[in-house]
Protein backbone atom coordinates (compact mmCIF):
# COMPACT_ATOMS: atom_id res chain seq x y z
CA UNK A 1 -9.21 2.37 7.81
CA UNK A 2 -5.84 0.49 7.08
CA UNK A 3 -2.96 1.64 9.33
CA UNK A 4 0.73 2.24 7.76
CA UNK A 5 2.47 -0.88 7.16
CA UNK A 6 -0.61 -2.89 8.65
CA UNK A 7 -0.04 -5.94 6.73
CA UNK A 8 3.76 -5.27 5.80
CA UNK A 9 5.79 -9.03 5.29
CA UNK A 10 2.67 -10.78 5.62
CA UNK A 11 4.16 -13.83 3.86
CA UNK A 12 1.17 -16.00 3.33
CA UNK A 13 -1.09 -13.53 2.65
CA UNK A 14 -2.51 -14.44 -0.48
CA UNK A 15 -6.13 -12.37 -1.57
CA UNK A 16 -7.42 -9.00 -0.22
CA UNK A 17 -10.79 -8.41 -1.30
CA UNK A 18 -11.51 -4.49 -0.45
CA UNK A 19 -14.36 -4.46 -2.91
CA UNK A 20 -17.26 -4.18 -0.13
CA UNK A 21 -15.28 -1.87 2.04
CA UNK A 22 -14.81 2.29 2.27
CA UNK A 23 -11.71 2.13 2.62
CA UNK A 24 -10.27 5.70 0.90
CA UNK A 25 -6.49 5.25 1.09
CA UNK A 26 -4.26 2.42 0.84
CA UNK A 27 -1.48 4.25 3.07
CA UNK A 28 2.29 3.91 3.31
CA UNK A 29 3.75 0.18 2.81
CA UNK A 30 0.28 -1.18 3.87
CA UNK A 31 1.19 -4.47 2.01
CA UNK A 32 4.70 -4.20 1.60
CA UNK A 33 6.30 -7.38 0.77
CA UNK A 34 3.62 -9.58 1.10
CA UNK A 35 5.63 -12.27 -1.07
CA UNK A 36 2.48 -15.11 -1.42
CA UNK A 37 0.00 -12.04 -2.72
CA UNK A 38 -1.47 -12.33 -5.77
CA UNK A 39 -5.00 -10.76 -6.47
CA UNK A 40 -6.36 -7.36 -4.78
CA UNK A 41 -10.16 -6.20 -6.22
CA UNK A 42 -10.40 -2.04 -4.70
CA UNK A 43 -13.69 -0.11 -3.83
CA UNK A 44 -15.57 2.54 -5.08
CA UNK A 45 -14.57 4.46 -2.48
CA UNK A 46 -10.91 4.36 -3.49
CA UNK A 47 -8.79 7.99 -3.92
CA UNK A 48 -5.37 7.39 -3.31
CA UNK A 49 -2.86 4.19 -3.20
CA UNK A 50 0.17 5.82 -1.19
CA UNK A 51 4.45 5.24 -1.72
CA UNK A 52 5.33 1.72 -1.27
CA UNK A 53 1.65 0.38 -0.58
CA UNK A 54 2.09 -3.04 -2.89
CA UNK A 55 6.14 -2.37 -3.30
CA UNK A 56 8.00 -6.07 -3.49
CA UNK A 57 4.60 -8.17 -3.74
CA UNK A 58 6.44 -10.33 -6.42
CA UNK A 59 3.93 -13.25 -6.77
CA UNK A 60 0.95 -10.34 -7.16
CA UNK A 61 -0.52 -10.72 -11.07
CA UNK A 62 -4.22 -8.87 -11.00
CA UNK A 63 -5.46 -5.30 -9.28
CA UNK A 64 -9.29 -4.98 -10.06
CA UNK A 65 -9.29 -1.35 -9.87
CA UNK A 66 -12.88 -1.39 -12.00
CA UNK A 67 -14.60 -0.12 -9.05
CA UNK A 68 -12.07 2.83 -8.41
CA UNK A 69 -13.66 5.46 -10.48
CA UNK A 70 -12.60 8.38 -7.23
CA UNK A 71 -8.89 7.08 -7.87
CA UNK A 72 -6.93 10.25 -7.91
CA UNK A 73 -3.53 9.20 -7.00
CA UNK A 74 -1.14 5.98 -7.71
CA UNK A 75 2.16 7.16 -5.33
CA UNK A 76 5.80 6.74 -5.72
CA UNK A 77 7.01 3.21 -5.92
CA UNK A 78 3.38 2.06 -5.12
CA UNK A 79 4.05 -1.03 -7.08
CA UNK A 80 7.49 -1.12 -7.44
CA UNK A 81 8.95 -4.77 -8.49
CA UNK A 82 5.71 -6.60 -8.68
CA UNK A 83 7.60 -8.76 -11.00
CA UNK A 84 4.88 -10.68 -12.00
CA UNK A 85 2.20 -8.05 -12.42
CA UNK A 86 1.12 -8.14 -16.44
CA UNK A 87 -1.82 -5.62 -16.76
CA UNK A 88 -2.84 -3.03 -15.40
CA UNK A 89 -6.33 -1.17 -16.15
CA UNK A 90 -6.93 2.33 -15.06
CA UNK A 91 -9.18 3.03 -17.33
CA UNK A 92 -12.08 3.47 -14.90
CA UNK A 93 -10.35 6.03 -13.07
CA UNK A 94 -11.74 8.90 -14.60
CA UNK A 95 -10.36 11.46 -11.58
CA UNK A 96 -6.91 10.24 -11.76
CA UNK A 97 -4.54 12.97 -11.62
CA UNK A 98 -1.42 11.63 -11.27
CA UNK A 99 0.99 8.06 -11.12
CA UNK A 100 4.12 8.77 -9.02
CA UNK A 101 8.11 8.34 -9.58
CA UNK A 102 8.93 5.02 -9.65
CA UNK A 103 5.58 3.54 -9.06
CA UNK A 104 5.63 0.44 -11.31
CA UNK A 105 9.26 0.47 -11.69
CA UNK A 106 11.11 -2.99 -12.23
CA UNK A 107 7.73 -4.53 -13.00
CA UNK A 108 9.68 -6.75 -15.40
CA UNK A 109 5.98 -8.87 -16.42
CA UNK A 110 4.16 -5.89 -17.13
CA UNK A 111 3.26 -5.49 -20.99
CA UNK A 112 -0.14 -3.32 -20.56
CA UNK A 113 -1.47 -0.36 -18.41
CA UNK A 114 -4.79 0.85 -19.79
CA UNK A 115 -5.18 4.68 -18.74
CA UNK A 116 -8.02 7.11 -18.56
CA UNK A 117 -9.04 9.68 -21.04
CA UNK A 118 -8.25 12.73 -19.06
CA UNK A 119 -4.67 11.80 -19.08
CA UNK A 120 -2.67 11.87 -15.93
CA UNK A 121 0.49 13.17 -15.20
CA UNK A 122 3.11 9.77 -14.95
CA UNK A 123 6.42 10.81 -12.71
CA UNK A 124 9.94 10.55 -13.69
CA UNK A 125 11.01 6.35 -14.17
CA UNK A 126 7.12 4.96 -13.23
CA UNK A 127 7.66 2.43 -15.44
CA UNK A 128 11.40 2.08 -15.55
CA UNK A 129 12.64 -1.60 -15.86
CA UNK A 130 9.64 -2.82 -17.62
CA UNK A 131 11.57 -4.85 -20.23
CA UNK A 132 7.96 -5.68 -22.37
CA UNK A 133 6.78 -3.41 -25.44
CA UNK A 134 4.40 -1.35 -22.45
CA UNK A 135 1.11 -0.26 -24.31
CA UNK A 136 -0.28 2.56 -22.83
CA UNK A 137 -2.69 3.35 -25.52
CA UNK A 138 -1.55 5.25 -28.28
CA UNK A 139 0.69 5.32 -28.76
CA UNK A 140 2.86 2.32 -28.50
CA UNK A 141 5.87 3.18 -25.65
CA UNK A 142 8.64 0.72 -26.14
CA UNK A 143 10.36 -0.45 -22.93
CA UNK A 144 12.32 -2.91 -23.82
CA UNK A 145 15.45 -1.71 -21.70
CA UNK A 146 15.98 -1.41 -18.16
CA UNK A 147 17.24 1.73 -18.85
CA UNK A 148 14.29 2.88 -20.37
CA UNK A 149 12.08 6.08 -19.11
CA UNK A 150 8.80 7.26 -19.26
CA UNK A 151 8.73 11.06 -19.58
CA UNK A 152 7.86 13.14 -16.79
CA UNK A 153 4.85 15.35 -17.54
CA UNK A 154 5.42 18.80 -18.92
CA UNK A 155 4.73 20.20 -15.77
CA UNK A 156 7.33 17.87 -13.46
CA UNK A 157 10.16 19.28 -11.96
CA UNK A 158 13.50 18.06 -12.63
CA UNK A 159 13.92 15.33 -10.33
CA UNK A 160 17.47 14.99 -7.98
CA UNK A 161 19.67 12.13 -8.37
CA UNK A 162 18.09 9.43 -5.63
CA UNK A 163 19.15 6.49 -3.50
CA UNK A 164 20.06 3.16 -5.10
CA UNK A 165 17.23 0.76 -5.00
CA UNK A 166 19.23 -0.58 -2.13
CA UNK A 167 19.22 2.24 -0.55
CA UNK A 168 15.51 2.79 -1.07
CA UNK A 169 14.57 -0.56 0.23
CA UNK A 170 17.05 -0.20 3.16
CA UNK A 171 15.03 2.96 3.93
CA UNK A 172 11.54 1.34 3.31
CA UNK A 173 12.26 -1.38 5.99
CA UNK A 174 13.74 0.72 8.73
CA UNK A 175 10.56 3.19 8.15
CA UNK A 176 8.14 0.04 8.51
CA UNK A 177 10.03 -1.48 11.45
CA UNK A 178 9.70 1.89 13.78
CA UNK A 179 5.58 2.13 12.39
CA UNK A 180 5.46 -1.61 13.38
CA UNK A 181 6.84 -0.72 16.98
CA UNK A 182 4.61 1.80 17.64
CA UNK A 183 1.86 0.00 16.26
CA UNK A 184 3.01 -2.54 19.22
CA UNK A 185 3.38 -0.33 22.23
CA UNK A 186 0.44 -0.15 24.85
CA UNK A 187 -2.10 3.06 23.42
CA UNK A 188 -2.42 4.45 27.24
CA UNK A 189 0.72 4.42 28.28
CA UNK A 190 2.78 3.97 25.57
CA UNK A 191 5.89 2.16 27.12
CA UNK A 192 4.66 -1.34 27.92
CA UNK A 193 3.72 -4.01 24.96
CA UNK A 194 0.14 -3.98 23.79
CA UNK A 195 -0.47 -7.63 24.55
CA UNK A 196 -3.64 -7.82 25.60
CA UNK A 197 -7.12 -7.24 23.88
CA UNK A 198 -10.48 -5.74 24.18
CA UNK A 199 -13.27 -8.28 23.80
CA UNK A 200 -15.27 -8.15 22.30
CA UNK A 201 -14.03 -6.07 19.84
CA UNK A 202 -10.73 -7.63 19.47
CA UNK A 203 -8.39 -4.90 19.40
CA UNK A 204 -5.24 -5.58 20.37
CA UNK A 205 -4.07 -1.99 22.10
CA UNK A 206 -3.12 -1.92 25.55
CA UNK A 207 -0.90 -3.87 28.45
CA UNK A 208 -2.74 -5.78 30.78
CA UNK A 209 -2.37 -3.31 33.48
CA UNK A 210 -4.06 -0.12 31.70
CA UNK A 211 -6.78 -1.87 30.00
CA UNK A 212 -7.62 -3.75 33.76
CA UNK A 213 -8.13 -0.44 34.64
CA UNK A 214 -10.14 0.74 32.03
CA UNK A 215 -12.12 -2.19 32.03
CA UNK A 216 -12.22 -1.69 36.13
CA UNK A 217 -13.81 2.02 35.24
CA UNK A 218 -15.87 0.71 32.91
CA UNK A 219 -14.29 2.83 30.53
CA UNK A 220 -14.21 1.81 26.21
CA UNK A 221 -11.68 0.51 24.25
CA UNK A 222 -9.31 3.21 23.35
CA UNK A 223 -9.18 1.90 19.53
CA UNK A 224 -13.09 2.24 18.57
CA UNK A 225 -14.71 3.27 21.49
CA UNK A 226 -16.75 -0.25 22.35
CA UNK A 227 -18.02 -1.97 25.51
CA UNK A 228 -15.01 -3.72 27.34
CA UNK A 229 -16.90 -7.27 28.23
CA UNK A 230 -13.18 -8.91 29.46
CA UNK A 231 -9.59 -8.38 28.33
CA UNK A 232 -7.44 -11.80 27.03
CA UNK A 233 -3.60 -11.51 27.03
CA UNK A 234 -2.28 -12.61 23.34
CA UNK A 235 1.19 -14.28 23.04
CA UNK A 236 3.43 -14.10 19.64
């Protein structure tokens, strides 16, 4: 499982190979930012990609999503201003019921998205800012304005005016600092800083204090449950 935010502003992150994994959801801002990303291949096991999961990866230009025939869902802003993202095949998504608002808006590279027969619903300004001639299949969209709109499905509600793209990002940030926070507090007691881990399992979840006495009890690690051989404090 991939946490919120869990690799948010990892700068030199470059390749995430998922193919081999079960991973089911790519959740909220998991790679956020990650400004050195460029490839990501996705499972089998693959349903949903949540808001803001690959939003601001500007250097990322492929997503293998060949495997992802479960793929149901593509969220709001989910790839918003990958600048240099050219192509994008959902073809193999058979189950895929719906691409979000926003959620390959500003992608100014992108010229192709191949989509699947059954013919998802695409929310209000996914591909917004896309200044190519966008091919969706037939027929031909052109794009070739930043003011330029996809329209909603039939069934979409009208959608209220939003927050600037300022705004948006301003939110996006604050959201990911508080996740990262908590993801950095102590799991037992949930005050001190969760510098130490659990070895041999490597998770970093506790202060030195709780997991000494855990470990002292002969208790598990509180993340997945594993023996507690010794705990190592980690420094950042």
């Amino acid at each position: 499982m991939i946490g919120p935010s869990a690799f948010a502003n990892c700068f030199s992150l470059e390749s995430v190979d998922l193919s081999a994994t079960k991973v089911a959801v790519i959740p909220f801002g998991a790679f956020w930012k990650c400004e050195s990303l460029t490839k990501v291949l996705f499972p089998s096991t693959l349903k949903a990609i949540e808001d803001g999961a690959f939003a601001w990866c500007e250097a990322l230009t492929t997503v293998d999503l060949s495997l992802s025939t479960q793929l149901e869902t593509v969220g709001a802003n989910a790839f918003h201003h990958c600048t240099a993202l050219t192509t994008v095949d959902l073809s193999h998504a058979t189950n895929l019921k719906a691409i979000g608002k926003k959620a390959f808006k500003d992608c100014s590279a992108l010229s192709r998205v191949f989509l699947p027969p059954t013919g998802p619903s695409i929310g209000r300004y996914a591909f917004t800012g896309c200044k190519n001639t966008l091919s969706l299949g037939p027929p031909l969209l052109d794009l070739s304005t930043a003011a330029a709109e996809v329209p909603a499905s039939p069934d979409a509600q009208p959608e209220e005016p939003g927050p600037s793209l300022a705004g948006e990002a301003i939110a996006m940030s604050k959201r990911i600092k508080r996740e990262a926070q908590a993801l950095a507090q102590c799991k037992v007691c949930m005050t001190a800083d969760a510098d130490h881990i659990c070895q041999p399992c490597g998770h970093q979840c506790g202060c030195g204090g709780c997991l000494g006495e855990i470990q002292g009890r002969g208790d598990s690690c509180p993340i997945c449950r594993g023996p507690i051989a010794s705990i190592q404090r980690v420094y950042r």
